[in-house]
Protein backbone atom coordinates (compact mmCIF):
# COMPACT_ATOMS: atom_id res chain seq x y z
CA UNK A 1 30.44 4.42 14.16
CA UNK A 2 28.38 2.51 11.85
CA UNK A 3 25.67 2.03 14.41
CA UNK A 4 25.39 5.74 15.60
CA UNK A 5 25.35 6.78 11.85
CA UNK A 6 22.48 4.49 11.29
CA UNK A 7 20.70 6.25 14.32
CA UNK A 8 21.34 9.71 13.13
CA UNK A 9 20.45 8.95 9.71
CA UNK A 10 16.96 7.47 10.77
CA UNK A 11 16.39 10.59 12.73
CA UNK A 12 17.07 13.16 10.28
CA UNK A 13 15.55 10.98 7.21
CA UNK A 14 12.42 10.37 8.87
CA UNK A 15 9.80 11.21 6.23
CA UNK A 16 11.36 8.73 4.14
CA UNK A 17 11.46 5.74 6.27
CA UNK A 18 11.83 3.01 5.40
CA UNK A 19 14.94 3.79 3.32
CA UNK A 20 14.00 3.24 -0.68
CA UNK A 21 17.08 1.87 -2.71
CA UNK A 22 15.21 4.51 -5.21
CA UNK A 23 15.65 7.78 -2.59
CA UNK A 24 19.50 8.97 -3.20
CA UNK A 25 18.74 11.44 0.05
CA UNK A 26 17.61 8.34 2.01
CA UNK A 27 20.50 6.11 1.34
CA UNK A 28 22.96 8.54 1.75
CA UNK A 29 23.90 7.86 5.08
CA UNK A 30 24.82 4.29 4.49
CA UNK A 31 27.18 5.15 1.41
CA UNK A 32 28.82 7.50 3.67
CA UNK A 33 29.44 4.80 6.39
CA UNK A 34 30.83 2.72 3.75
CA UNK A 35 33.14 5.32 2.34
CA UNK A 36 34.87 5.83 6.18
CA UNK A 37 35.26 2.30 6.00
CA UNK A 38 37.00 2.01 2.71
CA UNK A 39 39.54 4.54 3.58
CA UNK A 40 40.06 2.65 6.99
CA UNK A 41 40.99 -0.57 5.44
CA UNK A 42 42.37 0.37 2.66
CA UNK A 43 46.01 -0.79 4.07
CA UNK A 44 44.41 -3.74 4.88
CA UNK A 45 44.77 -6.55 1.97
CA UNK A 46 41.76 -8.82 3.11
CA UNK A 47 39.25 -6.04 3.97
CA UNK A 48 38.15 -7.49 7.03
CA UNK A 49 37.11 -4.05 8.42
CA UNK A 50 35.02 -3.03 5.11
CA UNK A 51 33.53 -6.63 5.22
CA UNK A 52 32.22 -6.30 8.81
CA UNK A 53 31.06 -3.17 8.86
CA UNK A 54 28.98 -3.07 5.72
CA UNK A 55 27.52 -6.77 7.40
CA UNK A 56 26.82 -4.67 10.40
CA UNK A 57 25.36 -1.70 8.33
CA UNK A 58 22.81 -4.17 6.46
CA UNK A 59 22.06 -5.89 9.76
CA UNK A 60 21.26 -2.09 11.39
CA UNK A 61 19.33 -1.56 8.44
CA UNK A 62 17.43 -4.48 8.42
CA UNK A 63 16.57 -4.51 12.48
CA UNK A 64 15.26 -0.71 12.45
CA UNK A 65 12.94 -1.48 9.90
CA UNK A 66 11.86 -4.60 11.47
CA UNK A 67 11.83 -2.99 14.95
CA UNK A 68 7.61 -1.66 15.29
CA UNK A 69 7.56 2.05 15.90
CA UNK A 70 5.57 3.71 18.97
CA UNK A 71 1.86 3.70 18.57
CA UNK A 72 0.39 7.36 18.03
CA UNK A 73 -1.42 8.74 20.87
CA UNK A 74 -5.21 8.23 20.36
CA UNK A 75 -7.70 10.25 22.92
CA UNK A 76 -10.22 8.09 21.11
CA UNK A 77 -11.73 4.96 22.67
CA UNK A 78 -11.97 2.05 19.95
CA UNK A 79 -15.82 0.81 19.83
CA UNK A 80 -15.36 -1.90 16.92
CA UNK A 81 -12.68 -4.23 14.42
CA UNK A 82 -13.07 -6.08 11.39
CA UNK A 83 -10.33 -7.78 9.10
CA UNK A 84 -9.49 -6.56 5.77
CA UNK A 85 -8.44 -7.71 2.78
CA UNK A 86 -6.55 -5.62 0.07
CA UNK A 87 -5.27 -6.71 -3.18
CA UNK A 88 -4.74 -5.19 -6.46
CA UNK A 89 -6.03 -8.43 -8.78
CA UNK A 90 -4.69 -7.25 -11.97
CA UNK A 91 -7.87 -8.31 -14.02
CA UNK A 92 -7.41 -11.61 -12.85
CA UNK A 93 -4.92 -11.93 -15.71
CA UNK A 94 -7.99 -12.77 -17.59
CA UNK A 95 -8.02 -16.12 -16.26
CA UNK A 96 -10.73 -17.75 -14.53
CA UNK A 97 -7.99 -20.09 -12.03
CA UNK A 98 -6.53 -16.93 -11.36
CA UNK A 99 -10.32 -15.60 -10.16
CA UNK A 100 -10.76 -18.96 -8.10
CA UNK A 101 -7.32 -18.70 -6.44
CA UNK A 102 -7.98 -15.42 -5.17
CA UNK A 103 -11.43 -16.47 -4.02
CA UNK A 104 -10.35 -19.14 -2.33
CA UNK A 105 -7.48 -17.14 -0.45
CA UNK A 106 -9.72 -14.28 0.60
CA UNK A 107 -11.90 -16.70 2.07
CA UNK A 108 -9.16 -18.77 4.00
CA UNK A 109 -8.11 -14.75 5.10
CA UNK A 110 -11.71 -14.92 6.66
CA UNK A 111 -11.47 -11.18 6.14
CA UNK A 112 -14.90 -9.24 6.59
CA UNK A 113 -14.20 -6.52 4.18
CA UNK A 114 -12.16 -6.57 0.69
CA UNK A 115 -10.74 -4.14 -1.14
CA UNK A 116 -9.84 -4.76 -5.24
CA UNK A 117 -7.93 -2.72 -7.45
CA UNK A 118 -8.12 -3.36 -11.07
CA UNK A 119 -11.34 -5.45 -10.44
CA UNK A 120 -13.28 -7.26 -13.57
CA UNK A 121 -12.93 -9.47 -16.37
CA UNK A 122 -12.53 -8.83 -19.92
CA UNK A 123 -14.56 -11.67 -21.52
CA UNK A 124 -17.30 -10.91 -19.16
CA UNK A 125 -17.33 -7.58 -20.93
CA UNK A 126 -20.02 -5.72 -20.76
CA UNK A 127 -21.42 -7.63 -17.86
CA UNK A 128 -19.60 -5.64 -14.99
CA UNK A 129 -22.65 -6.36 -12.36
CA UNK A 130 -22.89 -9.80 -13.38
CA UNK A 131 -18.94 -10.18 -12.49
CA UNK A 132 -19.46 -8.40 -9.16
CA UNK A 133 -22.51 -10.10 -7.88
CA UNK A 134 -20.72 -13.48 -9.04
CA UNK A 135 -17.82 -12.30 -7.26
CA UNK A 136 -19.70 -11.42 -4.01
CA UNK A 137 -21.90 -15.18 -3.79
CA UNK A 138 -18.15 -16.81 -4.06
CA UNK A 139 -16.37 -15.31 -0.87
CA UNK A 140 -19.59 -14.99 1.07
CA UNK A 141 -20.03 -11.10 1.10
CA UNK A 142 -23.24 -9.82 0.52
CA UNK A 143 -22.95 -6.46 0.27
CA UNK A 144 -20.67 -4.79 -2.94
CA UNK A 145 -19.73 -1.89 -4.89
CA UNK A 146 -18.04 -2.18 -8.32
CA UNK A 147 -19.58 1.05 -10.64
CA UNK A 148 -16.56 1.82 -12.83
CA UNK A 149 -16.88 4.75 -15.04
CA UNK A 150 -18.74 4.72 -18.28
CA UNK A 151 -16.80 3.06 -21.02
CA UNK A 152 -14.50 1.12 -18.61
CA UNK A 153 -15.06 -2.30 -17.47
CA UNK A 154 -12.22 -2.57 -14.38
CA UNK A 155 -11.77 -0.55 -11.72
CA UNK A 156 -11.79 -0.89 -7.67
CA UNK A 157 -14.80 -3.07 -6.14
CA UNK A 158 -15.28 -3.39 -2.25
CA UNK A 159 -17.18 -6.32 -0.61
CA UNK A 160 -18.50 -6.43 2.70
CA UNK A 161 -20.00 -8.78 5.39
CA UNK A 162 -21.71 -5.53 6.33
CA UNK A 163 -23.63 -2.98 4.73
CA UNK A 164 -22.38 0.31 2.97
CA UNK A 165 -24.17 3.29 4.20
CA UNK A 166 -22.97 5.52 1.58
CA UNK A 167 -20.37 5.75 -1.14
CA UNK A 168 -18.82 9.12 -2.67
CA UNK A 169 -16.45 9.08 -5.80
CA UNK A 170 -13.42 10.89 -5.46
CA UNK A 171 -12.08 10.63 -8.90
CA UNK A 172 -12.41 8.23 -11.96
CA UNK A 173 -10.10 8.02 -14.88
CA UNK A 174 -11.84 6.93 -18.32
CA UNK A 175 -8.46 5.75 -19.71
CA UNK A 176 -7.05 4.12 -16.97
CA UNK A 177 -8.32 1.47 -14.09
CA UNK A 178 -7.74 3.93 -11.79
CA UNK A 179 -10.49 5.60 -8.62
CA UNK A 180 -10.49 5.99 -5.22
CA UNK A 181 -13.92 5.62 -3.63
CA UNK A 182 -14.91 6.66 -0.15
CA UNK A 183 -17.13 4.65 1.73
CA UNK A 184 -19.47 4.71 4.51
CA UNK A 185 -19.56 1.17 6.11
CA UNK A 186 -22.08 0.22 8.86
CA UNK A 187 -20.43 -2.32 11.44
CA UNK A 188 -23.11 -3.12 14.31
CA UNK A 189 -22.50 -0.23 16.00
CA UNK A 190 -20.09 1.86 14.36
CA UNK A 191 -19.42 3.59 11.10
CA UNK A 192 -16.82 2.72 9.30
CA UNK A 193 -15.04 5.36 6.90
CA UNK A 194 -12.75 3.79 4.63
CA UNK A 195 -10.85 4.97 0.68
CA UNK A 196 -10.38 2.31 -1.81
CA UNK A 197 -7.58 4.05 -3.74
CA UNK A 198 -6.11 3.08 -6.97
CA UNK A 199 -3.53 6.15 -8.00
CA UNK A 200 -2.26 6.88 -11.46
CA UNK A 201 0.40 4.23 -12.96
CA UNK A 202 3.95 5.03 -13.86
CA UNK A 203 2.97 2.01 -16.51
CA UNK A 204 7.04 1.41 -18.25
CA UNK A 205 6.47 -2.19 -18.21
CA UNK A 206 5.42 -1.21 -21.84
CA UNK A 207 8.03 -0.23 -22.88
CA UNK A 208 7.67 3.04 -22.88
CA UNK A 209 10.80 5.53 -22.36
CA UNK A 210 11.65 6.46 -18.66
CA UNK A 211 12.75 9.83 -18.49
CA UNK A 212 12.47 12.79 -15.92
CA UNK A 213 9.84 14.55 -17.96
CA UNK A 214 7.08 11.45 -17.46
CA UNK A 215 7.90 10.83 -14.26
CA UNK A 216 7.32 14.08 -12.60
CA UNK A 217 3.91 13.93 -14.97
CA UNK A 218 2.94 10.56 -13.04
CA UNK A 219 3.99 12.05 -9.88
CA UNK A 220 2.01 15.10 -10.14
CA UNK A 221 -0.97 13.51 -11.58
CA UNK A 222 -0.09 11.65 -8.23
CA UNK A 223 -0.14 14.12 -5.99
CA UNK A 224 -2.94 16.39 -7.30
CA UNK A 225 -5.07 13.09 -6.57
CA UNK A 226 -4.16 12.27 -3.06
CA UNK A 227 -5.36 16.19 -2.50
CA UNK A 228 -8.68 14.86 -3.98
CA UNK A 229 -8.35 11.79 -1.36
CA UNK A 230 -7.44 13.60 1.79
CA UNK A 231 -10.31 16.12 0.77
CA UNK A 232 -13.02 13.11 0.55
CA UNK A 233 -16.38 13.95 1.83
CA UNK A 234 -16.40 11.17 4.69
CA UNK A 235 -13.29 12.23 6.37
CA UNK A 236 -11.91 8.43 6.18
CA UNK A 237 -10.32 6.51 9.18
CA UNK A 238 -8.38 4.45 6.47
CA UNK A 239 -7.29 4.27 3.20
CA UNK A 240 -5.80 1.62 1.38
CA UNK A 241 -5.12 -0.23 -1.93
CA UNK A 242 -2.44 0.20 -4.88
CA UNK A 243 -1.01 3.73 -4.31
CA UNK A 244 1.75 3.39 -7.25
CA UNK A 245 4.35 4.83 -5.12
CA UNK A 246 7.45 3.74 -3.14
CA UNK A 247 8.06 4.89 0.07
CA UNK A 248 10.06 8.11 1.07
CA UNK A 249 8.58 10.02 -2.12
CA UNK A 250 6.74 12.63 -2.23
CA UNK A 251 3.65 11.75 -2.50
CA UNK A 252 4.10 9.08 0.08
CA UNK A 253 5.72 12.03 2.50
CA UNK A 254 1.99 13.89 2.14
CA UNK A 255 0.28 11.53 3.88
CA UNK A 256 2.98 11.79 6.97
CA UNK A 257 2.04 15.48 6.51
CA UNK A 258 -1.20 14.73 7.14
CA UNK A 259 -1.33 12.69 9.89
CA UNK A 260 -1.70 9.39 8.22
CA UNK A 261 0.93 6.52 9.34
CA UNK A 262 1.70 3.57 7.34
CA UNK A 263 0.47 0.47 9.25
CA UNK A 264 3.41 -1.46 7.96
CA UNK A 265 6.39 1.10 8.87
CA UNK A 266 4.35 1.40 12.45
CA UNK A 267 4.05 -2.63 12.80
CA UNK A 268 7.76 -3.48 12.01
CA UNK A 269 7.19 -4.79 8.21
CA UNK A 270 8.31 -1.73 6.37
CA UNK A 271 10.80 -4.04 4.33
CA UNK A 272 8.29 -6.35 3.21
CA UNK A 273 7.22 -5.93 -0.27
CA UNK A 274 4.00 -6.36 -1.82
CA UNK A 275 4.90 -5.29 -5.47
CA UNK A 276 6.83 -8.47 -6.68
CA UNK A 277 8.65 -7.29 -9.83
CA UNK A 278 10.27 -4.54 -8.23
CA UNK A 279 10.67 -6.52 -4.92
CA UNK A 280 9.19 -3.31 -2.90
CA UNK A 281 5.75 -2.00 -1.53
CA UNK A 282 3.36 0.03 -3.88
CA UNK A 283 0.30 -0.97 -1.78
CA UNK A 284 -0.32 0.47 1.66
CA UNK A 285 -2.76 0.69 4.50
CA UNK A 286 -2.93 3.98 5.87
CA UNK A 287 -4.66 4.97 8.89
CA UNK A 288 -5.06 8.58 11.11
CA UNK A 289 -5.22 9.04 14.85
CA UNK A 290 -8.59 8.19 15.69
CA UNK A 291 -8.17 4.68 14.63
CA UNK A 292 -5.40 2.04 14.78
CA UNK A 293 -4.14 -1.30 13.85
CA UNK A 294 -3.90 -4.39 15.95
CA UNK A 295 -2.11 -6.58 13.10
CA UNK A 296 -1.41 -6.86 9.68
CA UNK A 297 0.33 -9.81 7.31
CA UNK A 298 1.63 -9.35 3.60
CA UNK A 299 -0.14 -12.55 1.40
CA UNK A 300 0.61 -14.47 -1.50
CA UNK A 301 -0.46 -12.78 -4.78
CA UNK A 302 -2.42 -16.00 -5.29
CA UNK A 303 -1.89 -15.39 -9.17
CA UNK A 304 -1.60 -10.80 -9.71
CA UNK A 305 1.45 -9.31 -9.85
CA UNK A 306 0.59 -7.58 -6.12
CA UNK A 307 0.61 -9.52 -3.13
CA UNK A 308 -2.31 -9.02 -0.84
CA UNK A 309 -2.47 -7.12 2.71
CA UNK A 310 -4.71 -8.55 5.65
CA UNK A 311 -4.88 -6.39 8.60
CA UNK A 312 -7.57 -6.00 11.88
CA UNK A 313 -8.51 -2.52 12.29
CA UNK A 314 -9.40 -0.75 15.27
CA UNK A 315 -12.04 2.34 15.03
């Protein structure tokens, strides 16, 4: 019973996959399971039923996220694949340990290209090029982009054994760390399109007051710039970085409706986090049908608050 409600459940909740303890409509299924079970062994003074079958409800839980999904059919031949790197730093925490941590992970990664969120340092301030160029000599990668908007020193910054043929800005926000940047990246003999995407904050760790009202301002500040994203003048192959959403919401369902898959859900990690405090995934790699993954591993934060993705990708 448990098993085949588990199956149905996965079937009809598809779009929000993996099941978010935050998604009432995703989680559904397993308090339903549970609810058979209590009136089953309710006559029965040890519970033994209840006990095993939430065990086995976890455990079904647990395997189908774990289990990797069916690659989507490509009529595209791959011609090239580099390793990436994506990591939202968190300005280093200020700290220079912190900066040499991370350096010295993205150099064990040996990852070819790297994608930052929240890139810079404060007491550098105003020397933004003098932080990226710095940045660039210490993990080996001669070729960079870190142009936040005037008045703002942090932002995304990409950095890349190979060079960038083009770069288009798809939003900035003054008041905020966050972009997304589209770039054109020239790898021997292929081009490379790729988003560095940093989305709007829900930022309570302030202590500001969660209510409905601020959320669904987040969420459609949100979703009014993924439209700006999937509307990027490259047409990207990827996009990845700190999207500031869990999956199974809404704007995580609009890239499914676009034909974007989530390398981890397809590659069997869905249930790993990468967003520590709230032990789930804010940070994604997302890639369409005329490109694919052939790997990907979640990394220590090495000092931010985000751990770090390393994938190869396939184009």
């Amino acid at each position: 019973m448990v098993v085949l409600i588990e199956l149905i459940s996965q079937f009809i909740f598809a779009h929000y996959y993996p099941i978010s303890v935050f998604s009432t409509a995703a989680i559904l299924p397993l308090l339903m399971t549970n609810v058979l079970l209590i009136l089953v062994s309710k006559n029965q003074p040890n519970g033994a039923v209840l006990k095993t079958g939430i065990l086995i409800s976890i455990s079904c839980f647990w395997l189908m996220n774990q289990i990797p999904k069916n690659e989507p059919l490509s009529s595209f031949a791959f011609n090239d694949s580099v390793i990436i790197y994506s990591q939202n730093v968190h300005q280093f925490k200020n700290d220079t340990l912190v900066v040499k941590n991370i350096v010295e992970q993205i150099k064990s990664s040996k990852a070819e290209i790297v994608c930052l969120q929240e890139f810079g340092l404060y007491y550098m301030w105003p020397n933004i090029g003098a932080v990226a160029k710095d940045f660039s000599e210490q993990v080996g990668l001669a070729y960079y982009d870190f142009t936040p908007t005037r008045g703002n020193i942090f932002g995304t910054a990409i950095f890349s054994a190979y060079p960038i043929g083009g770069v288009d800005t798809i939003f900035q926000l003054l008041s905020h760390t966050n972009e997304a940047k589209d770039y054109k990246i020239l790898v021997r003999n292929s081009e490379l399109n790729l988003v560095n995407v940093h989305l709007q904050s829900f930022n309570f760790s302030g202590g500001g007051d969660i209510d409905a009202l601020s959320v669904s301002q987040v969420i459609g500040h949100q979703m009014s710039q993924l439209s700006s994203v999937l509307e990027s003048e490259f047409e990207a192959n990827f996009m990845v970085g700190d999207f500031n959403f869990l999956p199974g919401s809404f704007p995580y369902q609009k890239f499914s409706n676009e034909d974007f898959y989530d390398a981890q859900l397809q590659l069997g990690k869905a249930l790993h986090p990468t967003f520590m405090p709230l032990l789930n995934r804010l940070d994604y790699l997302f890639y369409n049908r005329s490109s694919s993954v052939s790997w990907l591993e979640i990394w220590p934060s090495a000092g931010s608050d985000h751990q770090a993705i390393l994938a190869e990708i396939r184009f």
